[in-house]
PDB file of N, CA and C in Angstrom:
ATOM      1  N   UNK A   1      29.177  71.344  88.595  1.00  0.00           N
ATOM      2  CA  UNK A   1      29.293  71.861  87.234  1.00  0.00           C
ATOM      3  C   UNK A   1      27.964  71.640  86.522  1.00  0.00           C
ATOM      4  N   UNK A   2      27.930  72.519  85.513  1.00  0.00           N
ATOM      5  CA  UNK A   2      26.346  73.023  85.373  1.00  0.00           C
ATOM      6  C   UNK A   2      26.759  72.272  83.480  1.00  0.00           C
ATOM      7  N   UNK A   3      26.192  72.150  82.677  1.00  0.00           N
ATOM      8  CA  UNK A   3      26.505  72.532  80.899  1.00  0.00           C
ATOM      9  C   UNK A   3      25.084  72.729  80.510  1.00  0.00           C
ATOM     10  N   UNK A   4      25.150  74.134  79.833  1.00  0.00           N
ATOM     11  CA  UNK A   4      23.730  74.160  79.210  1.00  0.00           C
ATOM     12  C   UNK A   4      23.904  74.504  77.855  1.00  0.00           C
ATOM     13  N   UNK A   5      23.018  74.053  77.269  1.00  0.00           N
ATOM     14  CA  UNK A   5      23.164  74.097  75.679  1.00  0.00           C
ATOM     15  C   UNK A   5      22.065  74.800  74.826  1.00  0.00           C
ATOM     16  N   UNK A   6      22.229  75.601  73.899  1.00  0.00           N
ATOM     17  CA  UNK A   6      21.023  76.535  73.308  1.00  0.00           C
ATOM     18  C   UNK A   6      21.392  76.514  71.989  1.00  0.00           C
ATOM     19  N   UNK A   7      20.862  76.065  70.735  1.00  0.00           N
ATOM     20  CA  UNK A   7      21.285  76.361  69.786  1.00  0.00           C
ATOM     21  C   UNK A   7      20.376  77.523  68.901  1.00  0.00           C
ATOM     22  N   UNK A   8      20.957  78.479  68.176  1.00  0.00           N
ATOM     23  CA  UNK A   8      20.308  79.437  67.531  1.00  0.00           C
ATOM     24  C   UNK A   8      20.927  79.500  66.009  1.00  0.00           C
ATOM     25  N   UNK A   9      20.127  79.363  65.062  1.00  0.00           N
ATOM     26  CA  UNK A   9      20.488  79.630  63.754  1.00  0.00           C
ATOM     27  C   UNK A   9      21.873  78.730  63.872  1.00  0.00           C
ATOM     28  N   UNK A  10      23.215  79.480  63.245  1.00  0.00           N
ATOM     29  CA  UNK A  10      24.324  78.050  62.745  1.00  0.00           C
ATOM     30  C   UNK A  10      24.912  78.331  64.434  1.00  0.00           C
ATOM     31  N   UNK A  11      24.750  78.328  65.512  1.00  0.00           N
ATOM     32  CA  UNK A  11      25.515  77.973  66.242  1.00  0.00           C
ATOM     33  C   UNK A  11      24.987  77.591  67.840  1.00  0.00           C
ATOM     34  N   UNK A  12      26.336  76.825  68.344  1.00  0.00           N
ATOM     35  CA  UNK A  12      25.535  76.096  69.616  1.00  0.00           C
ATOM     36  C   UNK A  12      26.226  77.159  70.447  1.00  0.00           C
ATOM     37  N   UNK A  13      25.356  77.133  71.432  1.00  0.00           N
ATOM     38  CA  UNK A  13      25.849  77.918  72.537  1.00  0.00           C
ATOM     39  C   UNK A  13      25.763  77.013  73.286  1.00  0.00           C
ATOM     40  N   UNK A  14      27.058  77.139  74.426  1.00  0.00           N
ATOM     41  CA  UNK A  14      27.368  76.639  75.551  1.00  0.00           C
ATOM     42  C   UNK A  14      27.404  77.085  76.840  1.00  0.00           C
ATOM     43  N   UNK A  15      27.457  76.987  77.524  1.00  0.00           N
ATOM     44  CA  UNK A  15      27.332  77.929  79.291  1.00  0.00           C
ATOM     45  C   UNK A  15      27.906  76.795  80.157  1.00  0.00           C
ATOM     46  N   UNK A  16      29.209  77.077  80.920  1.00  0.00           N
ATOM     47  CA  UNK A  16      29.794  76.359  81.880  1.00  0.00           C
ATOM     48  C   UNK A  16      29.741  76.885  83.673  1.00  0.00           C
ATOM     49  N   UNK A  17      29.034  76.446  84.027  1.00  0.00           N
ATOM     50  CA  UNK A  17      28.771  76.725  85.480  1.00  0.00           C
ATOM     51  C   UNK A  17      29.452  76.387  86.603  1.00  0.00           C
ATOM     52  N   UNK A  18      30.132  76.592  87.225  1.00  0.00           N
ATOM     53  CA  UNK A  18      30.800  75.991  88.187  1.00  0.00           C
ATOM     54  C   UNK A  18      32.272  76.068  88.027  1.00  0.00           C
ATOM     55  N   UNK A  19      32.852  74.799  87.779  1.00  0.00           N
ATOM     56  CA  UNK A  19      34.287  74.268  88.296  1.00  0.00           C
ATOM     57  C   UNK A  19      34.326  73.679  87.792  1.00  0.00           C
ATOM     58  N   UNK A  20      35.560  73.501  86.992  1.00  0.00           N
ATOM     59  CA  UNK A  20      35.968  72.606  86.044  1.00  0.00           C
ATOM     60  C   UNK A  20      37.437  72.275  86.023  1.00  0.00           C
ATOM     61  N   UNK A  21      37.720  70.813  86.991  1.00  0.00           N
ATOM     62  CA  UNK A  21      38.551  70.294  87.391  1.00  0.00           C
ATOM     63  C   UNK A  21      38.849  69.091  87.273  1.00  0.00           C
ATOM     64  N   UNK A  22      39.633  68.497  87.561  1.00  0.00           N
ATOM     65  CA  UNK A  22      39.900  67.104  87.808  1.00  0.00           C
ATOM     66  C   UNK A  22      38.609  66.211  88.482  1.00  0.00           C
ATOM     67  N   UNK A  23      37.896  66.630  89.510  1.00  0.00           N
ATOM     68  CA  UNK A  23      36.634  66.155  89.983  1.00  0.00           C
ATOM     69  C   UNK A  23      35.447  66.218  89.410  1.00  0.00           C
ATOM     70  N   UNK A  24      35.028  67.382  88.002  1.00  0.00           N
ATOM     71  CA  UNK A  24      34.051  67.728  86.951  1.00  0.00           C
ATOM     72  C   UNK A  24      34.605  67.196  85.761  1.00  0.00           C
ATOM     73  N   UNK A  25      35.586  66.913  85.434  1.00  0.00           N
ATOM     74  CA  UNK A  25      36.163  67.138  84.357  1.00  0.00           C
ATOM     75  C   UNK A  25      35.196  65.655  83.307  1.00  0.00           C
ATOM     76  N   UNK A  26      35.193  64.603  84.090  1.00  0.00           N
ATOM     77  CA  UNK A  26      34.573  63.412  83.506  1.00  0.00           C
ATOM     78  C   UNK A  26      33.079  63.982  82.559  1.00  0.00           C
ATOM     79  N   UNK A  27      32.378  64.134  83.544  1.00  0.00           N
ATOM     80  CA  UNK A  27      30.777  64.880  83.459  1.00  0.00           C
ATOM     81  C   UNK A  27      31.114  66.118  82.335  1.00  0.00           C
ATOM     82  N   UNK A  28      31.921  66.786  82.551  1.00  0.00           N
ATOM     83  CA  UNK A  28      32.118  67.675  81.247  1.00  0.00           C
ATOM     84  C   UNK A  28      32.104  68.047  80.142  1.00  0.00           C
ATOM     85  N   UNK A  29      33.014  66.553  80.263  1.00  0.00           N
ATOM     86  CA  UNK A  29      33.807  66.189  78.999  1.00  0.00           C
ATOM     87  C   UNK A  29      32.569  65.575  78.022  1.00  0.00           C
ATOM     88  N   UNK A  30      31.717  64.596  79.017  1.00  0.00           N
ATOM     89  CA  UNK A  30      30.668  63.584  78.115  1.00  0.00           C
ATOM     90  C   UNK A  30      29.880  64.358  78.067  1.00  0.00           C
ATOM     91  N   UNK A  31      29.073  65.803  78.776  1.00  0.00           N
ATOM     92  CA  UNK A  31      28.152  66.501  78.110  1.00  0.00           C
ATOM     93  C   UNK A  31      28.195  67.298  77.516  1.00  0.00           C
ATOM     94  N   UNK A  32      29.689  67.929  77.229  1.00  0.00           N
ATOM     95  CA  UNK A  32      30.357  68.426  75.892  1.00  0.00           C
ATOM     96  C   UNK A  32      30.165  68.123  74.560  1.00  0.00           C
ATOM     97  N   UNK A  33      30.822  66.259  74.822  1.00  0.00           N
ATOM     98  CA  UNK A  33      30.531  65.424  73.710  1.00  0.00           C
ATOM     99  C   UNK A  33      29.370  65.715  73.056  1.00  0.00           C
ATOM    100  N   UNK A  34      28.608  64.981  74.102  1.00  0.00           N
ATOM    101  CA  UNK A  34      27.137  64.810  73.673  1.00  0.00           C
ATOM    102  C   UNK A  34      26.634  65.869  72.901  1.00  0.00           C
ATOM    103  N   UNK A  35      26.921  67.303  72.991  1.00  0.00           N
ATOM    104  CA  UNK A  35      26.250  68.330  72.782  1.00  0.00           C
ATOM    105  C   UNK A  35      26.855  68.707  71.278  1.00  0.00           C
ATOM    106  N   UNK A  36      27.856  68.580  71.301  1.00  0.00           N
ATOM    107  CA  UNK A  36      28.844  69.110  70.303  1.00  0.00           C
ATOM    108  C   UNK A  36      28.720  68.102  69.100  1.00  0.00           C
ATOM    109  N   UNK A  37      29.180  66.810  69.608  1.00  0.00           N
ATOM    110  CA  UNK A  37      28.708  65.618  68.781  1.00  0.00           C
ATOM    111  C   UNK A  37      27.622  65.639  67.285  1.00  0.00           C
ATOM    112  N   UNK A  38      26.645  66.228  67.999  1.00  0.00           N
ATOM    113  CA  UNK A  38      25.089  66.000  67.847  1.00  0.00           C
ATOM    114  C   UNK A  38      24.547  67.197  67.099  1.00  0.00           C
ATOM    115  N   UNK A  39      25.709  68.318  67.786  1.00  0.00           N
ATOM    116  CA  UNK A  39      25.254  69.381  66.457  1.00  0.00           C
ATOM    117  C   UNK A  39      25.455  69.677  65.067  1.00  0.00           C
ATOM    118  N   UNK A  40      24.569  70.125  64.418  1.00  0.00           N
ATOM    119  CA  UNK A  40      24.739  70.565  63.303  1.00  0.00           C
ATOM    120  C   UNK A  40      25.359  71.997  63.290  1.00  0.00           C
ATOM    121  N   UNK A  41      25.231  72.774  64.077  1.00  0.00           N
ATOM    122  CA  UNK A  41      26.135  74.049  64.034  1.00  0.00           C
ATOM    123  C   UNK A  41      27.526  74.240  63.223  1.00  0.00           C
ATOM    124  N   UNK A  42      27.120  75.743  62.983  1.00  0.00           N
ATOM    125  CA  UNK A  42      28.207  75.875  61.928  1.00  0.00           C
ATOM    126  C   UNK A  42      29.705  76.589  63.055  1.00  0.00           C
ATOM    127  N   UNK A  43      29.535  76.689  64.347  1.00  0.00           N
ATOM    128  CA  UNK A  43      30.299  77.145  65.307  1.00  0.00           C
ATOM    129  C   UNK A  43      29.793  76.848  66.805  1.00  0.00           C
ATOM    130  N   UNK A  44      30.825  76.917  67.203  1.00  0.00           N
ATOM    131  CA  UNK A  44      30.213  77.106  68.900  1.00  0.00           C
ATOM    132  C   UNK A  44      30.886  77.737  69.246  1.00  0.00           C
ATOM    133  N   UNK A  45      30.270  78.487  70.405  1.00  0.00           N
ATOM    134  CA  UNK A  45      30.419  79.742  71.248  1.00  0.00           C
ATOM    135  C   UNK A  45      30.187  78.844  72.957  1.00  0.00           C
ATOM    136  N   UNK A  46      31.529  78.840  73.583  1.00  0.00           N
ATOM    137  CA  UNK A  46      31.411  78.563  74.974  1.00  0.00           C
ATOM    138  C   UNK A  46      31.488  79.696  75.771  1.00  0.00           C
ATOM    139  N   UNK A  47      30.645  80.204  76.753  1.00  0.00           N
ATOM    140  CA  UNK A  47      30.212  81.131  77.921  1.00  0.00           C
ATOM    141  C   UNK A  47      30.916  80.891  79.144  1.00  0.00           C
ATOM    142  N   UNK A  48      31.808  81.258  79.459  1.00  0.00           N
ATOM    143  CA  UNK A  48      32.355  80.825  80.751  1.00  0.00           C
ATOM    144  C   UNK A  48      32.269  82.291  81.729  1.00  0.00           C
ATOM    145  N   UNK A  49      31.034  83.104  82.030  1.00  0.00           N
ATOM    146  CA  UNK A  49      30.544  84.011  82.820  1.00  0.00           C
ATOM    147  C   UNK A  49      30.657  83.067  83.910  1.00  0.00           C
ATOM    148  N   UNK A  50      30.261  82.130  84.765  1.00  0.00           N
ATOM    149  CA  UNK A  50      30.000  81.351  85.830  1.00  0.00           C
ATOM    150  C   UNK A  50      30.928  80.339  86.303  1.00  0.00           C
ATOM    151  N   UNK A  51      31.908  80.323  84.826  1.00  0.00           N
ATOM    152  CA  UNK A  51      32.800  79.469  85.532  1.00  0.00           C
ATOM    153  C   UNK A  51      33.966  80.072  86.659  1.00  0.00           C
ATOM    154  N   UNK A  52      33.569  79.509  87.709  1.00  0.00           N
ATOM    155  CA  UNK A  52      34.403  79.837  89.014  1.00  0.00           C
ATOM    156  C   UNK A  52      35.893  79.565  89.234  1.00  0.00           C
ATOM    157  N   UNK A  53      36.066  78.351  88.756  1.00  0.00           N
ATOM    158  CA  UNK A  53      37.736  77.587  88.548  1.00  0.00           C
ATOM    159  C   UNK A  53      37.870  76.853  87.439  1.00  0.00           C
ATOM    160  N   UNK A  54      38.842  76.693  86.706  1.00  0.00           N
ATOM    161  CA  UNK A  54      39.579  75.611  86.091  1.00  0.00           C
ATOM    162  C   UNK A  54      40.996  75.540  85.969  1.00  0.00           C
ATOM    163  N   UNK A  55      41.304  74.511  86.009  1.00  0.00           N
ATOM    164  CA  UNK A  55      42.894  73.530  86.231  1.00  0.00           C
ATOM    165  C   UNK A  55      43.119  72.708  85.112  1.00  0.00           C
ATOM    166  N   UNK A  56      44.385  72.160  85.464  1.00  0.00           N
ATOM    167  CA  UNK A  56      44.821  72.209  84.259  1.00  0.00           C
ATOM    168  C   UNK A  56      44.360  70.688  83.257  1.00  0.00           C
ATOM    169  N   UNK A  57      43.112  70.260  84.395  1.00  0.00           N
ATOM    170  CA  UNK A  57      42.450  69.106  83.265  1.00  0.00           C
ATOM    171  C   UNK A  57      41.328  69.762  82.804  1.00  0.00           C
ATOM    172  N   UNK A  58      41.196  71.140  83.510  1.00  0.00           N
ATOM    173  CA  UNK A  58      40.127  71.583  82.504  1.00  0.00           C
ATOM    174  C   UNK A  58      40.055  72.294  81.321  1.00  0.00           C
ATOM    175  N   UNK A  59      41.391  72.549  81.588  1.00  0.00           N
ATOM    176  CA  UNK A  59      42.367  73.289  80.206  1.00  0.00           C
ATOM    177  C   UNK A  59      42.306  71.855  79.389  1.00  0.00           C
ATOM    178  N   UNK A  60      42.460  70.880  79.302  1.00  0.00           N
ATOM    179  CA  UNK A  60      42.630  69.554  78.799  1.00  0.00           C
ATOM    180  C   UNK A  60      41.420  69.411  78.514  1.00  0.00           C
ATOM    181  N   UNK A  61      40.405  69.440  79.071  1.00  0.00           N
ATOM    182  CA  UNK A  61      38.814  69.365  78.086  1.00  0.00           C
ATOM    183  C   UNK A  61      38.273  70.012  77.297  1.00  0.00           C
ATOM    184  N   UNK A  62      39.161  71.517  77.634  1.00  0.00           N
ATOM    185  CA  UNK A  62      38.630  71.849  76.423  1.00  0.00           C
ATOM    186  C   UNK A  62      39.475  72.039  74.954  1.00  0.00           C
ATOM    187  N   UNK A  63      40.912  72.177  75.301  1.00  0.00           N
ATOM    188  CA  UNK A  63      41.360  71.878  73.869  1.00  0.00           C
ATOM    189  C   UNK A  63      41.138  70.120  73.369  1.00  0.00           C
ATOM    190  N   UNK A  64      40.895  69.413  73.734  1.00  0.00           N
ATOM    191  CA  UNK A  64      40.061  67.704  73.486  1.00  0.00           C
ATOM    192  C   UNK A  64      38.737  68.156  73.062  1.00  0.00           C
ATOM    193  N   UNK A  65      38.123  68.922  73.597  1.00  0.00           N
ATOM    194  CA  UNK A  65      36.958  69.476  72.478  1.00  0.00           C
ATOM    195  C   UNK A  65      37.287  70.069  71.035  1.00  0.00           C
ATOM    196  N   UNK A  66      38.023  71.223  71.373  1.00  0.00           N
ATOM    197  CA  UNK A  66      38.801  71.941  70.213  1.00  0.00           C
ATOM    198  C   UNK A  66      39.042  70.799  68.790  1.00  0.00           C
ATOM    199  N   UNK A  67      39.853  69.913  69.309  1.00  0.00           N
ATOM    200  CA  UNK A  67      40.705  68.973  68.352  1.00  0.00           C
ATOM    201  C   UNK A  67      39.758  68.042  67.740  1.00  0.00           C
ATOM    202  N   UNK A  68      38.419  67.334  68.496  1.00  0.00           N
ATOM    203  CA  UNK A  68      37.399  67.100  67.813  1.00  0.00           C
ATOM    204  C   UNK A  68      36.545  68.279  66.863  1.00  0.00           C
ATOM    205  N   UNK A  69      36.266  69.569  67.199  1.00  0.00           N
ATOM    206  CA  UNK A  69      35.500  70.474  66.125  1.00  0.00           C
ATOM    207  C   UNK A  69      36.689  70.508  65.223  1.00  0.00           C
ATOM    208  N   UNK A  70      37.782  70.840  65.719  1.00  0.00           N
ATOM    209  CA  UNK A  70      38.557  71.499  64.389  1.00  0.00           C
ATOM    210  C   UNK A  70      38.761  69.962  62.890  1.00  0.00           C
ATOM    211  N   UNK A  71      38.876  68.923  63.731  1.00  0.00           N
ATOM    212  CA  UNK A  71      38.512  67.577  62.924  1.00  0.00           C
ATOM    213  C   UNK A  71      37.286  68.108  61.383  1.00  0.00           C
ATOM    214  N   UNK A  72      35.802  68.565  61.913  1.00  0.00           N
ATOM    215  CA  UNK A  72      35.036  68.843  61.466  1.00  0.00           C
ATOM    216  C   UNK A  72      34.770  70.288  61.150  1.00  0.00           C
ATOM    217  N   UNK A  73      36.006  70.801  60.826  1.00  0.00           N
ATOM    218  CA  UNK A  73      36.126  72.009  60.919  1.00  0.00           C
ATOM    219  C   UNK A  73      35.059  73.119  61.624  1.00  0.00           C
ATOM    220  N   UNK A  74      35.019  72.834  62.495  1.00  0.00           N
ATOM    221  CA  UNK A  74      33.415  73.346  63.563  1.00  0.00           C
ATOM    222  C   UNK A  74      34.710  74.209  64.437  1.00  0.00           C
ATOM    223  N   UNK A  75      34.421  76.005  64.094  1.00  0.00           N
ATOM    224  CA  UNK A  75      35.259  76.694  65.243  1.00  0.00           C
ATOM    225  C   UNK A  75      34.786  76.785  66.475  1.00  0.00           C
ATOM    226  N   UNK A  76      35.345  77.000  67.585  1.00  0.00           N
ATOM    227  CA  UNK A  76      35.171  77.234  68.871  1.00  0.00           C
ATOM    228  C   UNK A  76      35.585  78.715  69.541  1.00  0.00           C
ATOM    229  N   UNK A  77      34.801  79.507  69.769  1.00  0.00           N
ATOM    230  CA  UNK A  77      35.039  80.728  70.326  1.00  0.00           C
ATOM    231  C   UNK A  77      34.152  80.744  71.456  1.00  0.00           C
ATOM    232  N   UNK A  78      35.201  81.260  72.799  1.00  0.00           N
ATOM    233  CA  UNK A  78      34.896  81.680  74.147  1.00  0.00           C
ATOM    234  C   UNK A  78      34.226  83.037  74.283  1.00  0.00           C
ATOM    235  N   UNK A  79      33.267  83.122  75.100  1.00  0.00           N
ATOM    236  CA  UNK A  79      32.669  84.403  75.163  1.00  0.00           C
ATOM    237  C   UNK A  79      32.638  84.847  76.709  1.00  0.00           C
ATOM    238  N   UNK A  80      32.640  85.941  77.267  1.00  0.00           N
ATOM    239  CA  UNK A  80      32.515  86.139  78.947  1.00  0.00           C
ATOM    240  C   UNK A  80      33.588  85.186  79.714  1.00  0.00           C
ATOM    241  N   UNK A  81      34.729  85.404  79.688  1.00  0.00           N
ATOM    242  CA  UNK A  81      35.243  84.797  80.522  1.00  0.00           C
ATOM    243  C   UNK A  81      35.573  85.329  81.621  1.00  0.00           C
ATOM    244  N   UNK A  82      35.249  84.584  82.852  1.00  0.00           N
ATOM    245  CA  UNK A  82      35.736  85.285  83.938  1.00  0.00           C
ATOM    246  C   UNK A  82      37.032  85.625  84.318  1.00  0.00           C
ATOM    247  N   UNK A  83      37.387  86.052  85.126  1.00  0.00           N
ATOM    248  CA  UNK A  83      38.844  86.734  85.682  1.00  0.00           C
ATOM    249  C   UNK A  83      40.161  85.590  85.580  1.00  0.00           C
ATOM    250  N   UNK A  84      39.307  84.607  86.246  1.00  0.00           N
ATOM    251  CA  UNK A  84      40.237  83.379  86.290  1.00  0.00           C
ATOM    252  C   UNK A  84      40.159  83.080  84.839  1.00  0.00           C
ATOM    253  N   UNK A  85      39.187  82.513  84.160  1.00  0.00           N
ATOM    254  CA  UNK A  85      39.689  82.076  82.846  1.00  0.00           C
ATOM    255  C   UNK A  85      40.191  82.666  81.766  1.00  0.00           C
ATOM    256  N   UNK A  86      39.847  84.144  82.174  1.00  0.00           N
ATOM    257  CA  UNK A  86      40.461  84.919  80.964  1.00  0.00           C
ATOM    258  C   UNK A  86      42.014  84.736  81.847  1.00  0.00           C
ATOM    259  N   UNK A  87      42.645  85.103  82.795  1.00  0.00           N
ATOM    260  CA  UNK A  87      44.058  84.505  82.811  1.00  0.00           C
ATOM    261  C   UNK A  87      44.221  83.734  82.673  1.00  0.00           C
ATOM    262  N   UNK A  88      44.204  82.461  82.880  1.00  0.00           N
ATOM    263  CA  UNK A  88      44.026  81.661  81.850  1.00  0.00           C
ATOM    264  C   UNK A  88      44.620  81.356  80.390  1.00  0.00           C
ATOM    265  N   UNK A  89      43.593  81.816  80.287  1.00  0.00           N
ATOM    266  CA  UNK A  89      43.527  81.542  78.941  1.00  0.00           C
ATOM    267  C   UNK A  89      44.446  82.719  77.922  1.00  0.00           C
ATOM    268  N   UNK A  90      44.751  83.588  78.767  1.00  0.00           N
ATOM    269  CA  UNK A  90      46.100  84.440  77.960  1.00  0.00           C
ATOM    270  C   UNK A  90      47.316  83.835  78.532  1.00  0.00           C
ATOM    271  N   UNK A  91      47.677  83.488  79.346  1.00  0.00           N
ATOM    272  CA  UNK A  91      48.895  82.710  80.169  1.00  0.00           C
ATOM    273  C   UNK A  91      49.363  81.842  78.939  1.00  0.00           C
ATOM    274  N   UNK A  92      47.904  80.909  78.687  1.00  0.00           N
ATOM    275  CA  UNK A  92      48.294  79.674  78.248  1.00  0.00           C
ATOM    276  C   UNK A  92      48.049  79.698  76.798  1.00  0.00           C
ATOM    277  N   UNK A  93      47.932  80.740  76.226  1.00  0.00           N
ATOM    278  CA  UNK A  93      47.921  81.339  74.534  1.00  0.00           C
ATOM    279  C   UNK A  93      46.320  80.175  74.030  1.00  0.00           C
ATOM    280  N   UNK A  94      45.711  80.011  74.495  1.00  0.00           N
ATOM    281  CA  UNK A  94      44.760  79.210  74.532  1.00  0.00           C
ATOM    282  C   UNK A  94      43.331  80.052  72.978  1.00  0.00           C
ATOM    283  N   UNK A  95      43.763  81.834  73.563  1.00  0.00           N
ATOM    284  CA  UNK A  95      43.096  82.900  72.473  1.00  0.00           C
ATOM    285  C   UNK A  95      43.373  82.430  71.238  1.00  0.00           C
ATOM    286  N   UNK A  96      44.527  81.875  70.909  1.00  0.00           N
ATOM    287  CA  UNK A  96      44.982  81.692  69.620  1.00  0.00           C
ATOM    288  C   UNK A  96      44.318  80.734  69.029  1.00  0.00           C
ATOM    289  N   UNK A  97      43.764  79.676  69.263  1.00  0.00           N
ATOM    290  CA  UNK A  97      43.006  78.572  68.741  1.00  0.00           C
ATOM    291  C   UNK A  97      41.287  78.905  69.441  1.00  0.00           C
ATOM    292  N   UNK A  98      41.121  79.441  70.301  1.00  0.00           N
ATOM    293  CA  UNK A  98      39.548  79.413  70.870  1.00  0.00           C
ATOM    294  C   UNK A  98      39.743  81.128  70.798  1.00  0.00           C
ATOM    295  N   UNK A  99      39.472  81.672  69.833  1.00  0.00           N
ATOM    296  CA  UNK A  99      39.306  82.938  69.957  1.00  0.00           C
ATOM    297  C   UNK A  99      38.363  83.688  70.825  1.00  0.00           C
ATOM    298  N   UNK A 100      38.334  85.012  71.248  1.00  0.00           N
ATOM    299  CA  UNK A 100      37.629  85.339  72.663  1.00  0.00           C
ATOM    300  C   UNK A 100      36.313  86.431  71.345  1.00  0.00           C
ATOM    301  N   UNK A 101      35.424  86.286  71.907  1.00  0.00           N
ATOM    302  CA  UNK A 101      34.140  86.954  71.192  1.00  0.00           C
ATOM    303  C   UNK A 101      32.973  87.237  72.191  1.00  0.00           C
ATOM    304  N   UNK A 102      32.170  88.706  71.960  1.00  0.00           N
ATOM    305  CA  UNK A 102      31.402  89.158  72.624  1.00  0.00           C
ATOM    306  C   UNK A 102      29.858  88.053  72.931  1.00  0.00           C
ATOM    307  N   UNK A 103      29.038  88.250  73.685  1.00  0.00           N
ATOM    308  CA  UNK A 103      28.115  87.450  73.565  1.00  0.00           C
ATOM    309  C   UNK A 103      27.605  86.021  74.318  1.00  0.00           C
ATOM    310  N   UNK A 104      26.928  85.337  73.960  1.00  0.00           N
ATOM    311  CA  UNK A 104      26.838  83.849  75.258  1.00  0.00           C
ATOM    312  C   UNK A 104      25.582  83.421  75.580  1.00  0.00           C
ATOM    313  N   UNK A 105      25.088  82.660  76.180  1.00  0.00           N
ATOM    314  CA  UNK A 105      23.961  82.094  76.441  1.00  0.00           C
ATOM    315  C   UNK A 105      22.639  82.747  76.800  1.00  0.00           C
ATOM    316  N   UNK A 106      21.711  82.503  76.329  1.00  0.00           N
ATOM    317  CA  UNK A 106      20.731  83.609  76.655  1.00  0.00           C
ATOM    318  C   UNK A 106      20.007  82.780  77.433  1.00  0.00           C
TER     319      UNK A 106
END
């Protein structure tokens, strides 16, 4: 698992690479933190073009992200999701709180 971070004007961009599982999920989670933590952004935008898999602790990292921005009222919108995560993420009504939006890491 990859996390890259870009911030532009009010928002952070995110990019998730790989797999995001029970075996990534640790590393994820803390360079999530770290990233999210630390910003001043007025939103973030996560990119999941590359993400290959996620399960259901990776569904768990990221609404545990969610519940920290929404704390700081900092929204979270998904951009490019792949096949798998966009099912996903409609299965699991996940759109409703991480809304889906065009766009992503440059």
């Amino acid at each position: 698992m990859q996390v890259k971070t870009r911030a532009h004007k009010n928002t952070l961009f995110i990019s998730l690479d790989g797999e995001l599982d029970e075996f990534t999920a640790e590393y994820t989670r803390i360079n999530l933190d770290q990233a999210m933590i630390q910003t001043r952004a007025a939103q973030i935008v996560i990119d999941l073009a590359n993400l290959r898999f996620m399960d259901s602790t990776g569904i768990g990292v990221l609404i545990g992200r969610y519940k920290k921005m929404k704390d700081k009222n900092i929204p979270i919108y998904i951009s490019n999701p792949s096949t798998q995560a966009e099912r996903i993420f409609k299965m699991t009504g996940l759109y409703s709180i991480m809304p889906k939006v065009q766009g992503g890491v440059s």
